[in-house]
N, C-alpha and C. Protein backbone atom coordinates (compact mmCIF):
# COMPACT_ATOMS: atom_id res chain seq x y z
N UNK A 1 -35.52 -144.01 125.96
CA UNK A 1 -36.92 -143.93 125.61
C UNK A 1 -37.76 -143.67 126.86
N UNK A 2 -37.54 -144.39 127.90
CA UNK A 2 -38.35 -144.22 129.43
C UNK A 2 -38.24 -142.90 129.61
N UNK A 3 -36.86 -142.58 129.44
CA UNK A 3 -36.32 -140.95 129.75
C UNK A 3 -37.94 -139.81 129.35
N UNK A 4 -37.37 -139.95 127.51
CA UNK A 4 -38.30 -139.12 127.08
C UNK A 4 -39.60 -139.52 127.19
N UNK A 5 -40.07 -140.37 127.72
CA UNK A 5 -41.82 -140.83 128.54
C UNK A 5 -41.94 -139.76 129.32
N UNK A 6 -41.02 -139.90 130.32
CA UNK A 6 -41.06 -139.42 131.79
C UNK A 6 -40.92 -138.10 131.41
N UNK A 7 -39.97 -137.25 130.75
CA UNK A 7 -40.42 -136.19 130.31
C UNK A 7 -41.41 -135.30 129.89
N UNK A 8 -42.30 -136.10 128.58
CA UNK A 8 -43.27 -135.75 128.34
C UNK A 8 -43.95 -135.83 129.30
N UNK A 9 -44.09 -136.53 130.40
CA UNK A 9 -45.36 -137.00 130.64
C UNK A 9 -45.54 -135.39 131.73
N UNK A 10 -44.15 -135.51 132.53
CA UNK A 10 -43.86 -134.17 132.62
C UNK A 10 -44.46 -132.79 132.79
N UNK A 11 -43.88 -132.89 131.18
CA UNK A 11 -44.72 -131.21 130.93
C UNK A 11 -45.89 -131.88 130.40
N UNK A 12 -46.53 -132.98 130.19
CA UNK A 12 -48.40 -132.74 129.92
C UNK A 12 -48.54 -132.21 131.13
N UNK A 13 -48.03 -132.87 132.71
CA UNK A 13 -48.85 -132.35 133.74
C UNK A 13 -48.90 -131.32 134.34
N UNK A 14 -48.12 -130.60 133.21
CA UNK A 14 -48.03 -128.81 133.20
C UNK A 14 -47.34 -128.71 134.24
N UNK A 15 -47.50 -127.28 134.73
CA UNK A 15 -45.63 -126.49 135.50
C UNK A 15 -46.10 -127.71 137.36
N UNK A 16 -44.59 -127.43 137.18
CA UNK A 16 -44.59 -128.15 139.06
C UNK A 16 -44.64 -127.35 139.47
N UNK A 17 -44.89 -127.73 140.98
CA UNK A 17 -45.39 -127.08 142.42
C UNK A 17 -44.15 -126.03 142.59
N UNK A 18 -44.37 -124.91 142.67
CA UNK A 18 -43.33 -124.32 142.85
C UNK A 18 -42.85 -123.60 141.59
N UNK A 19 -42.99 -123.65 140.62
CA UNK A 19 -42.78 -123.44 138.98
C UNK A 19 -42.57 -121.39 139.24
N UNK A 20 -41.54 -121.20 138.47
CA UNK A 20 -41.94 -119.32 138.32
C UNK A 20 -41.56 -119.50 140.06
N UNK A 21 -41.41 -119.50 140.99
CA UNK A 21 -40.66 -119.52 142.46
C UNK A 21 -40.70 -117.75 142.94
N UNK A 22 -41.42 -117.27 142.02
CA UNK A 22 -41.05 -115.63 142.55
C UNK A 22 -41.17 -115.35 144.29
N UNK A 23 -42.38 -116.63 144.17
CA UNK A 23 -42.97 -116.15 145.75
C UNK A 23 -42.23 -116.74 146.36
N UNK A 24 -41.29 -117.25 146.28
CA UNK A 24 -40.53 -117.80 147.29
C UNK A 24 -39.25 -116.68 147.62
N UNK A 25 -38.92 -116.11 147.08
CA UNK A 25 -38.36 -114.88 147.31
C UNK A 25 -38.16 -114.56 148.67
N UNK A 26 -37.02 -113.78 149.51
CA UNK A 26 -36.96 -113.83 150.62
C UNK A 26 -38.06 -112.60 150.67
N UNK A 27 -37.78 -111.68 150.17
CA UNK A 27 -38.79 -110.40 150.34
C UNK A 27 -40.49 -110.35 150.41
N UNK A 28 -40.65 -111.47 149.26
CA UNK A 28 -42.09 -112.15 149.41
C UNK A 28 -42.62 -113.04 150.65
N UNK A 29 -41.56 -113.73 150.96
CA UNK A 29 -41.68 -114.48 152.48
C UNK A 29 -41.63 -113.54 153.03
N UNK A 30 -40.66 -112.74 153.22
CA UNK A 30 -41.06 -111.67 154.59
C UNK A 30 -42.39 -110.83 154.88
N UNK A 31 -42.85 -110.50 153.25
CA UNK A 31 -44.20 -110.54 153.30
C UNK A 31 -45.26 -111.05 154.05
N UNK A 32 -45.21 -112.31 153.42
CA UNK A 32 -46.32 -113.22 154.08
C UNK A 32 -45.96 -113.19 155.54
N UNK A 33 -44.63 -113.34 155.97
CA UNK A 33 -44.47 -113.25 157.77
C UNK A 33 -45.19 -112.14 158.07
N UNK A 34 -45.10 -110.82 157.40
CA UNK A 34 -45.42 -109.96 157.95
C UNK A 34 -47.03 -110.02 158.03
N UNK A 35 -47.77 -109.96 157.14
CA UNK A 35 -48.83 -110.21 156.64
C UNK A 35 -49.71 -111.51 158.05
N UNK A 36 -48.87 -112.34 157.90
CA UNK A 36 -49.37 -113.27 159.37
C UNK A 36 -49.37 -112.48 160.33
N UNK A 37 -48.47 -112.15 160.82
CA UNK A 37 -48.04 -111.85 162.29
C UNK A 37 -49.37 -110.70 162.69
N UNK A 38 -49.47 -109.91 161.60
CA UNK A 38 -50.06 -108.78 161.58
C UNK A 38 -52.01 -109.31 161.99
N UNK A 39 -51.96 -109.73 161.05
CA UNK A 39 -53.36 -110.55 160.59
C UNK A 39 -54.00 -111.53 162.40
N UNK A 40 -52.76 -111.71 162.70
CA UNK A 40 -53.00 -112.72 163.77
C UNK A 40 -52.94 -111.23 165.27
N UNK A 41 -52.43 -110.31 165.10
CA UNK A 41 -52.72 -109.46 166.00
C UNK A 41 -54.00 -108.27 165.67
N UNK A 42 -54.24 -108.52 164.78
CA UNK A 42 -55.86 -107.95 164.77
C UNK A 42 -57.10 -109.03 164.91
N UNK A 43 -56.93 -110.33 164.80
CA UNK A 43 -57.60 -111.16 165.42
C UNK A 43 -57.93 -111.80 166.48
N UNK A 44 -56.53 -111.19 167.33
CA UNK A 44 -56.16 -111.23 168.93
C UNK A 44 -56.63 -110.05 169.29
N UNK A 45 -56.75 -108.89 168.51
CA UNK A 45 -57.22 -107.90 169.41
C UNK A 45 -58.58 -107.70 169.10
N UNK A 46 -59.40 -108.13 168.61
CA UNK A 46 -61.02 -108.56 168.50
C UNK A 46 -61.82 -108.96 169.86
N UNK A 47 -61.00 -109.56 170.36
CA UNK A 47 -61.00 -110.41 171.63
C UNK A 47 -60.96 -110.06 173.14
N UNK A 48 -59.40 -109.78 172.63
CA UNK A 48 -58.78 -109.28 173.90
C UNK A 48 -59.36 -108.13 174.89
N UNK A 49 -59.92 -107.68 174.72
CA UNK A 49 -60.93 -106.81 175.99
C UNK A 49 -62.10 -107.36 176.78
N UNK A 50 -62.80 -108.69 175.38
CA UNK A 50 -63.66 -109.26 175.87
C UNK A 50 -62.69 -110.63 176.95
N UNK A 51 -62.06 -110.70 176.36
CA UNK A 51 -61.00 -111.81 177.76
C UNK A 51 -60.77 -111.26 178.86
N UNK A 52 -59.98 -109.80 178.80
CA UNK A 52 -59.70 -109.38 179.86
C UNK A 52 -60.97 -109.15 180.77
N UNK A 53 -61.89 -108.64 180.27
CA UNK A 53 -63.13 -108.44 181.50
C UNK A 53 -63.57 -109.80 182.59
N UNK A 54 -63.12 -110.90 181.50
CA UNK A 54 -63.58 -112.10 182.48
C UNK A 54 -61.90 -112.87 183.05
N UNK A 55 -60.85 -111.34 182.79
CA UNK A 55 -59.43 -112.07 183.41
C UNK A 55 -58.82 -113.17 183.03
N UNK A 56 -59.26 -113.42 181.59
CA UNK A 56 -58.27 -114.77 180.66
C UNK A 56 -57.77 -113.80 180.02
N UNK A 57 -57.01 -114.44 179.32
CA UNK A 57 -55.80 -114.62 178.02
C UNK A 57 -56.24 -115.22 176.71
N UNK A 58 -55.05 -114.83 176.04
CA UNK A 58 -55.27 -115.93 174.61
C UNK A 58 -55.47 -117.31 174.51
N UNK A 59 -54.23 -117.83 175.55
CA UNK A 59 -54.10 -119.28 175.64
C UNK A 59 -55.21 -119.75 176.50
N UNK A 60 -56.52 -119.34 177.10
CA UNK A 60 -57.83 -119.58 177.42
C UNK A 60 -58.14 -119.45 176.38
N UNK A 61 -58.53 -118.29 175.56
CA UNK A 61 -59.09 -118.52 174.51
C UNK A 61 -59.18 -119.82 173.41
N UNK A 62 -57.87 -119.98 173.05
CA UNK A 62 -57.73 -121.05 172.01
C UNK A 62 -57.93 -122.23 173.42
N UNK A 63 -58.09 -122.52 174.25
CA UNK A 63 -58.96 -123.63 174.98
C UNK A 63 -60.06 -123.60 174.57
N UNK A 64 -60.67 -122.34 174.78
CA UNK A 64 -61.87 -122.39 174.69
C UNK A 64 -62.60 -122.67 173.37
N UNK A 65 -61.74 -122.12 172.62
CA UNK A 65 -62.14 -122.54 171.43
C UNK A 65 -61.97 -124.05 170.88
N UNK A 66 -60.94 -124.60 171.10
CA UNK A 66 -60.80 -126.33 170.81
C UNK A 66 -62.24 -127.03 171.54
N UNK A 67 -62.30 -126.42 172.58
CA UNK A 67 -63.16 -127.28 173.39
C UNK A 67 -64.97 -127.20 172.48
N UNK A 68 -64.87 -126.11 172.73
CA UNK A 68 -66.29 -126.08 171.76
C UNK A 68 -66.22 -126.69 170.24
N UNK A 69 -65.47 -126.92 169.85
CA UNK A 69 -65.44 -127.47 168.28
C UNK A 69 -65.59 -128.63 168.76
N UNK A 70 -65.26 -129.57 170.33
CA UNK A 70 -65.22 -130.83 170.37
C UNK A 70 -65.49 -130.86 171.59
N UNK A 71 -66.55 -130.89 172.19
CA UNK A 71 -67.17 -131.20 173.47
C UNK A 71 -66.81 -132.51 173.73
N UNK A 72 -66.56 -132.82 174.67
CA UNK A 72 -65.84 -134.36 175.18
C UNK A 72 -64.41 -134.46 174.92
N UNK A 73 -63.68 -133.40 174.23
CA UNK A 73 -62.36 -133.37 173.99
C UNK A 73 -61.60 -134.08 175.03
N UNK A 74 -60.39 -134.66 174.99
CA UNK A 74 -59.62 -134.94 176.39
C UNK A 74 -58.52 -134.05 176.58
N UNK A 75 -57.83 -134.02 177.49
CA UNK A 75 -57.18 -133.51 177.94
C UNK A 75 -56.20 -133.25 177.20
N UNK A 76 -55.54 -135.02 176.78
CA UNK A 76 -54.55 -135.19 175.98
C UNK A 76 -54.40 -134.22 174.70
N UNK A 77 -56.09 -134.85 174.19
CA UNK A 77 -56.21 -134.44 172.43
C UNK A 77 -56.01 -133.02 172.86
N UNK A 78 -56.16 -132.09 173.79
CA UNK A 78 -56.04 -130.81 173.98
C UNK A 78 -54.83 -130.14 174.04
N UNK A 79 -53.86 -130.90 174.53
CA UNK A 79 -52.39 -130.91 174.71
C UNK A 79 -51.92 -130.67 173.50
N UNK A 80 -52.23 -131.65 172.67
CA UNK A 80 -51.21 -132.18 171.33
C UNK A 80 -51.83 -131.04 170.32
N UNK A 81 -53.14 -130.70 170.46
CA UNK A 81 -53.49 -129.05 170.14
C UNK A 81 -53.16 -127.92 170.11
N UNK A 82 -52.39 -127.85 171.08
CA UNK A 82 -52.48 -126.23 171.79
C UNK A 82 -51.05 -126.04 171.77
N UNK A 83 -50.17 -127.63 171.71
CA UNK A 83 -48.53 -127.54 172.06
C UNK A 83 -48.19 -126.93 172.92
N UNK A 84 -48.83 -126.80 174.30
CA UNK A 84 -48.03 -126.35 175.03
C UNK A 84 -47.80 -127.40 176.11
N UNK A 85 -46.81 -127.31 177.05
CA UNK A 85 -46.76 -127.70 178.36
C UNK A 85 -48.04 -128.46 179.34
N UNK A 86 -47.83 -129.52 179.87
CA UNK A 86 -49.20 -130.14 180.58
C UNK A 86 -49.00 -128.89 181.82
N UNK A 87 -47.83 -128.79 182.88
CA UNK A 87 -48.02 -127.35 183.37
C UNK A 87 -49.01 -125.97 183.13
N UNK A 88 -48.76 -125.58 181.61
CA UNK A 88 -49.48 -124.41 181.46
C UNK A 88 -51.02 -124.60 181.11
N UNK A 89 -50.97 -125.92 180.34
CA UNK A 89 -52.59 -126.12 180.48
C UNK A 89 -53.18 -126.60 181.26
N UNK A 90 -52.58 -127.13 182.43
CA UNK A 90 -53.30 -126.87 183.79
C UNK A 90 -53.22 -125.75 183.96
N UNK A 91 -52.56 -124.81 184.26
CA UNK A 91 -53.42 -123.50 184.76
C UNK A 91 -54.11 -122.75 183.98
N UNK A 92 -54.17 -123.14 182.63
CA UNK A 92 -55.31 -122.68 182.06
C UNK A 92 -56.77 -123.39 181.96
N UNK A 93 -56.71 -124.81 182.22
CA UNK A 93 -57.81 -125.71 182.37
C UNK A 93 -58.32 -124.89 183.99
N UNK A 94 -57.18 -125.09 185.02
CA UNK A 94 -57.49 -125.16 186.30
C UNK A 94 -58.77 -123.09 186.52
N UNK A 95 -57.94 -122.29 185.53
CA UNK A 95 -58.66 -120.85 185.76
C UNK A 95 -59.84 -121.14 185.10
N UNK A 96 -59.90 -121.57 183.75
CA UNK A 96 -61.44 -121.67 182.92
C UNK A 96 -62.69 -122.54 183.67
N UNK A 97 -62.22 -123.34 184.40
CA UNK A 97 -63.10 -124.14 185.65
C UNK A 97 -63.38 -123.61 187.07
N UNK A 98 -62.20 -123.09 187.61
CA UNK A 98 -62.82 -121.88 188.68
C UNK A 98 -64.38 -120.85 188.23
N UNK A 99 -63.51 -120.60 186.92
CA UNK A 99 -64.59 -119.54 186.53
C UNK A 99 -65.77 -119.96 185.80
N UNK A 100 -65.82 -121.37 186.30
CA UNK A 100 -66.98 -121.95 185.99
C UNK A 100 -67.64 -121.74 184.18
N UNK A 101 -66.75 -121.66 183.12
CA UNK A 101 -66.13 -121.83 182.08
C UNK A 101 -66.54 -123.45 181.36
N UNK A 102 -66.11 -124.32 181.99
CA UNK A 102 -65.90 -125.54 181.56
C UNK A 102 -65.84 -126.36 182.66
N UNK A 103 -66.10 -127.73 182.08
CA UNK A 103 -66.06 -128.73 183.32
C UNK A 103 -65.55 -129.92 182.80
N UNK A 104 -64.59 -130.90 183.33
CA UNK A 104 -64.08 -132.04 183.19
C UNK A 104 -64.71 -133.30 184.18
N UNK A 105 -65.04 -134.28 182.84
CA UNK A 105 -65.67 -135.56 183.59
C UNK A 105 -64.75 -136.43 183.31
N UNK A 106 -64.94 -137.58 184.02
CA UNK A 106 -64.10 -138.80 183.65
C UNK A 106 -64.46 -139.87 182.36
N UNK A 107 -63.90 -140.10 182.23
CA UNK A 107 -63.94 -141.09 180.24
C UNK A 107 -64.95 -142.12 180.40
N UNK A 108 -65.51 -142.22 179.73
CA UNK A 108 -66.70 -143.32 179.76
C UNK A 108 -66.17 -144.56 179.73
N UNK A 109 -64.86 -144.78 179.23
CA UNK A 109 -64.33 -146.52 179.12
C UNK A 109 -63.21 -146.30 179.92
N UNK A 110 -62.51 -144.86 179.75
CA UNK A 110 -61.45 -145.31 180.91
C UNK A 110 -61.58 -143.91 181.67
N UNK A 111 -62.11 -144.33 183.02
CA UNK A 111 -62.09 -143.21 184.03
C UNK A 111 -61.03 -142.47 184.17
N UNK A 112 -59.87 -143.25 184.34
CA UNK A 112 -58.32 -141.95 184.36
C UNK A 112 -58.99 -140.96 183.03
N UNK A 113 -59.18 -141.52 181.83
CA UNK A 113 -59.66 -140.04 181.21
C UNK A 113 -60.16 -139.09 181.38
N UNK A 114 -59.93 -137.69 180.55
CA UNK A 114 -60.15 -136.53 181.60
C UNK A 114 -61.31 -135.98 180.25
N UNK A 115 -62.52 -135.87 180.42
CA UNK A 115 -63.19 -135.10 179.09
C UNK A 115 -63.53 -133.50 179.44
N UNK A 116 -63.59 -133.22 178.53
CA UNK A 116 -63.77 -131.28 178.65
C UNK A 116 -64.98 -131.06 177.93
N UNK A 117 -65.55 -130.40 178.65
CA UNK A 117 -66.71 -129.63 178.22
C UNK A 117 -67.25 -128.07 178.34
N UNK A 118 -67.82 -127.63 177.43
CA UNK A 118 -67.55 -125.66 178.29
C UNK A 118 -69.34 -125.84 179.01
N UNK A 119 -69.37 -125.37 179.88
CA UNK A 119 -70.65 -125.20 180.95
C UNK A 119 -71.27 -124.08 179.36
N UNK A 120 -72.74 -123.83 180.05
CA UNK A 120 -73.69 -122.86 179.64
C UNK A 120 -72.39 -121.36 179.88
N UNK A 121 -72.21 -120.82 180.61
CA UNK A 121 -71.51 -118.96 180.73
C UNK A 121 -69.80 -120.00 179.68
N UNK A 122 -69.78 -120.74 179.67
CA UNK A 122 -68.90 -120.93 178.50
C UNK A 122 -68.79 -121.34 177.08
N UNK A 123 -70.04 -121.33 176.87
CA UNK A 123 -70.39 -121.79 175.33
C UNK A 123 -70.67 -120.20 175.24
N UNK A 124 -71.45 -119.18 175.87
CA UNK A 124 -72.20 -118.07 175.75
C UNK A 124 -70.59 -117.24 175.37
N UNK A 125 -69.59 -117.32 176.39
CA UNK A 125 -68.27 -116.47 176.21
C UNK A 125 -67.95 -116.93 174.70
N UNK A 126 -67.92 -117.90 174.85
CA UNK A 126 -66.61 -118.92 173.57
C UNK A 126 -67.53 -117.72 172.27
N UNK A 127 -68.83 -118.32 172.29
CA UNK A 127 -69.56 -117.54 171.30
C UNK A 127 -69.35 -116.13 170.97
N UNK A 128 -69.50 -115.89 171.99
CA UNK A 128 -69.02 -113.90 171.95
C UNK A 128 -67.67 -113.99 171.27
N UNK A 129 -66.94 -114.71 171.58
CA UNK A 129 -65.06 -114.37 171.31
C UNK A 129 -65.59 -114.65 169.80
N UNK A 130 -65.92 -115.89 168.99
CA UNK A 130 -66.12 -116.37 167.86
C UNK A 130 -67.15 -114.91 167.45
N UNK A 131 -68.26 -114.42 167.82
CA UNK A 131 -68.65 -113.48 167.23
C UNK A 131 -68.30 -111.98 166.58
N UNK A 132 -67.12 -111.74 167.86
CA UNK A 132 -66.30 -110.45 167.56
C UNK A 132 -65.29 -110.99 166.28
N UNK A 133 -64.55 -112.27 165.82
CA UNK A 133 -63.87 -112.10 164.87
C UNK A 133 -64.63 -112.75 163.53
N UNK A 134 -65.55 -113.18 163.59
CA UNK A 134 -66.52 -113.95 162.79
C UNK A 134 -66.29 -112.55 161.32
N UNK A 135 -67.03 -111.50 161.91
CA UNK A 135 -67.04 -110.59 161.00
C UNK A 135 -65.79 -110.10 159.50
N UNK A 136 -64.93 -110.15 160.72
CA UNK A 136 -63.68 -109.87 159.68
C UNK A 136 -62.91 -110.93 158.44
N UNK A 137 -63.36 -112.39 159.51
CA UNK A 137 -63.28 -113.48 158.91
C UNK A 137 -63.86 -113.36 157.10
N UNK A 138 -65.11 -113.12 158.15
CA UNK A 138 -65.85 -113.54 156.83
C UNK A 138 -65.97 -112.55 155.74
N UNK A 139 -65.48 -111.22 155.84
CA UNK A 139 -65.55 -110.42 155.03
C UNK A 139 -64.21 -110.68 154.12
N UNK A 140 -63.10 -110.74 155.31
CA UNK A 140 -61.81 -111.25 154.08
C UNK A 140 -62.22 -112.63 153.39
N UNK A 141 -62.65 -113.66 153.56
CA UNK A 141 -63.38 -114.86 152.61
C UNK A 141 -64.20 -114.27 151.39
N UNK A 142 -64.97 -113.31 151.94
CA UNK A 142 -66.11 -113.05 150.44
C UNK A 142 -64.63 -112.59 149.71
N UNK A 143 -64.24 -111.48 150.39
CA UNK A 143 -63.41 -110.47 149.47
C UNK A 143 -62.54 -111.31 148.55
N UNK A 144 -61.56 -112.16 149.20
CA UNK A 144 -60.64 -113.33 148.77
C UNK A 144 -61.15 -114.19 147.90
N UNK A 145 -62.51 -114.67 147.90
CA UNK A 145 -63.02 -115.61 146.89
C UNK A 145 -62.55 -117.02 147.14
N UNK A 146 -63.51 -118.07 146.78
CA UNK A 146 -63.41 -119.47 147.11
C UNK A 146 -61.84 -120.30 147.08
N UNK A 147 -61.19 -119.84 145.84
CA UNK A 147 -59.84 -120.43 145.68
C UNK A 147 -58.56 -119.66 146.64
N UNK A 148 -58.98 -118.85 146.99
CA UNK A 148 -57.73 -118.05 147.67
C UNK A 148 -58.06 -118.62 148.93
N UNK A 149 -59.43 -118.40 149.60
CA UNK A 149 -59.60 -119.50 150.05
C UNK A 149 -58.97 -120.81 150.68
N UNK A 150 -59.08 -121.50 149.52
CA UNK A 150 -58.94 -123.27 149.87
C UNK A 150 -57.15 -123.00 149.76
N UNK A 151 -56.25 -122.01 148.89
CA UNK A 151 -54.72 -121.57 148.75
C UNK A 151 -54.75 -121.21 150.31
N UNK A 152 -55.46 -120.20 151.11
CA UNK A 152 -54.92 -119.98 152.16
C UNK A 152 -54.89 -121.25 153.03
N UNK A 153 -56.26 -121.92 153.62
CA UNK A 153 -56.16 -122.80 154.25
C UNK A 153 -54.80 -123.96 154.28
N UNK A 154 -54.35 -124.30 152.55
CA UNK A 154 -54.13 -125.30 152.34
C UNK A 154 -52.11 -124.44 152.83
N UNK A 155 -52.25 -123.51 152.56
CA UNK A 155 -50.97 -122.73 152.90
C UNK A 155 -50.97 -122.79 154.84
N UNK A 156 -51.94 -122.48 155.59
CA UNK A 156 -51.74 -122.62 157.02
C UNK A 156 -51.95 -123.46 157.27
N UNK A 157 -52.44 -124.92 157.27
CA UNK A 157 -52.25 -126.17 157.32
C UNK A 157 -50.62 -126.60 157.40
N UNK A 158 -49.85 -126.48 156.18
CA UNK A 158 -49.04 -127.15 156.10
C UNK A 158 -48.14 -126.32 156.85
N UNK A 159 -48.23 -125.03 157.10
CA UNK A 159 -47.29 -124.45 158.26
C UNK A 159 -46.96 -125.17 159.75
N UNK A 160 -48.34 -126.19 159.81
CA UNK A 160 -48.41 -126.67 160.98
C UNK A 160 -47.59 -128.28 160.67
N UNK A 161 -46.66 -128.72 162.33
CA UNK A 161 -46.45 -129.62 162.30
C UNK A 161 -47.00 -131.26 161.71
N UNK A 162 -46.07 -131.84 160.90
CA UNK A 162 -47.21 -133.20 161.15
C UNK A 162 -48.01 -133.68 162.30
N UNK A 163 -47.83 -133.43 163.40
CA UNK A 163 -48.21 -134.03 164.57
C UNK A 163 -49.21 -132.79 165.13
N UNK A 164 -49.19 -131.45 164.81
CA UNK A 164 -50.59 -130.89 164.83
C UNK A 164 -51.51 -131.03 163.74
N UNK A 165 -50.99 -131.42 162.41
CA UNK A 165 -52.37 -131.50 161.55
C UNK A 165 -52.96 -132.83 162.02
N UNK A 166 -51.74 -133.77 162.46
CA UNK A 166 -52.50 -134.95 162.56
C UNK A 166 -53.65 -134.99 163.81
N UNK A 167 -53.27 -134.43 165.03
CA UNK A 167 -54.31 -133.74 165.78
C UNK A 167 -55.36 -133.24 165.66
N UNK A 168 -55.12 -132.12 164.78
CA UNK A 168 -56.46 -130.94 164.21
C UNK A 168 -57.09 -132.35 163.51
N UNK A 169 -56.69 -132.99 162.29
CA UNK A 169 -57.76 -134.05 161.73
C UNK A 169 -58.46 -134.78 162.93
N UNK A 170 -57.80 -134.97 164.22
CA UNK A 170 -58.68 -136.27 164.81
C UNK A 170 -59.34 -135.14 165.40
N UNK A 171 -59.41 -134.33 166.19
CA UNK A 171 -60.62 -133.10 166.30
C UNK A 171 -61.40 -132.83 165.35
N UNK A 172 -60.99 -132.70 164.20
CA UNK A 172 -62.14 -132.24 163.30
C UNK A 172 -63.30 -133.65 162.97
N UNK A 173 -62.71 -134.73 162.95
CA UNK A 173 -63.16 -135.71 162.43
C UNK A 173 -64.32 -136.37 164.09
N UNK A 174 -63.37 -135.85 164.96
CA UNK A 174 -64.59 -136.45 166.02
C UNK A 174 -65.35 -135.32 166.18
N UNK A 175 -65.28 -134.18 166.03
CA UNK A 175 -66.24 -132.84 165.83
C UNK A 175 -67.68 -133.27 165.30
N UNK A 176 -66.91 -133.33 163.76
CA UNK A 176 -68.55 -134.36 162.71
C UNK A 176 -69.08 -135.44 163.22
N UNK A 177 -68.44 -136.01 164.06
CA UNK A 177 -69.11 -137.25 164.86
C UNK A 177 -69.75 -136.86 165.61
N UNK A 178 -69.15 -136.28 166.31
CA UNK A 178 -70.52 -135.74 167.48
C UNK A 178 -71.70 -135.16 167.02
N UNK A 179 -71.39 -134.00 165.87
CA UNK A 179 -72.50 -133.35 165.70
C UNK A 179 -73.38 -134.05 165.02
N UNK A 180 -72.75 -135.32 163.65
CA UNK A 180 -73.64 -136.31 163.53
C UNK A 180 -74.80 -137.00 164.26
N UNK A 181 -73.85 -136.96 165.25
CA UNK A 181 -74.70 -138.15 166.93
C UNK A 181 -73.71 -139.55 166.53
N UNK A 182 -73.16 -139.40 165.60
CA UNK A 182 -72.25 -141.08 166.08
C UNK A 182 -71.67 -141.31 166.96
């Protein structure tokens, strides 16, 4: 009797996650790989001329970009972001601060902390980079519509490690704090 509960109850809650699986298909995945890879090199190349003139890279870029979503960011939270090497993001912290880009203060409760901030010529860059892909962004969103949308997000989210979404949430969540003023 539990059996046939659990059954019904089942199909009331209509098809499971995954139901009809077409898209799971290797050919359909290769799709979507392709479809990423692609998508992510026309959004790199939006950019990329405006980087090169001021002699960064990508991996400046996505600094630059974490940092402005979260002024006071630390070092750490930047690390567990970006996944790379404390090595390589020193020399990407160490070039974006030469070039007078950004600046690091010490932590308000614990001085060994390292906080990041982008100077004035680095909020103005970060902006430009965000302005050149803003466009395309937002034209594939209208085009895509609200639910494809919240399907894509909720599809590149979970591509990401537990230990980067759990990251991206504490950035996003101290983001709204700040801009709150809490």
């Amino acid at each position: 009797m539990a059996e046939s509960q659990s059954l019904q109850a089942t199909q009331a809650a209509g098809p499971a996650a995954g139901a009809g699986l077409l898209f799971l298909r290797e050919e359909e995945l290769r799709l979507a790989q392709d479809l990423l890879l692609l998508a992510t090199r026309e959004l790199a190349r939006d950019t990329d001329a405006l980087l090169a003139q001021h002699g960064l890279g990508r991996a400046h870029h996505r600094a630059l970009h974490f940092i402005a979503r979260q002024p006071g960011l630390t070092v750490g939270d930047l690390l567990a972001l970006l996944g790379i090497t404390k090595q390589s993001l020193a020399r990407v912290l160490a070039t974006l601060q030469a070039a007078g880009l950004i600046e690091q203060m010490a932590g308000r409760s614990d001085r060994r902390q390292r906080l990041l901030r982008l100077t004035e010529p680095g909020l103005a860059l970060e902006r430009a980079l965000f302005e050149r892909q803003r466009e395309r962004l937002l034209t594939a969103y209208r085009e895509a519509g609200g639910g494809a949308v919240e399907g894509f997000r909720r599809v590149l989210r979970l591509l990401l490690t537990p230990a980067a979404r759990t990251a991206l949430d504490r950035a996003r969540a101290a983001a709204r704090a700040t801009r709150s003023g809490a």
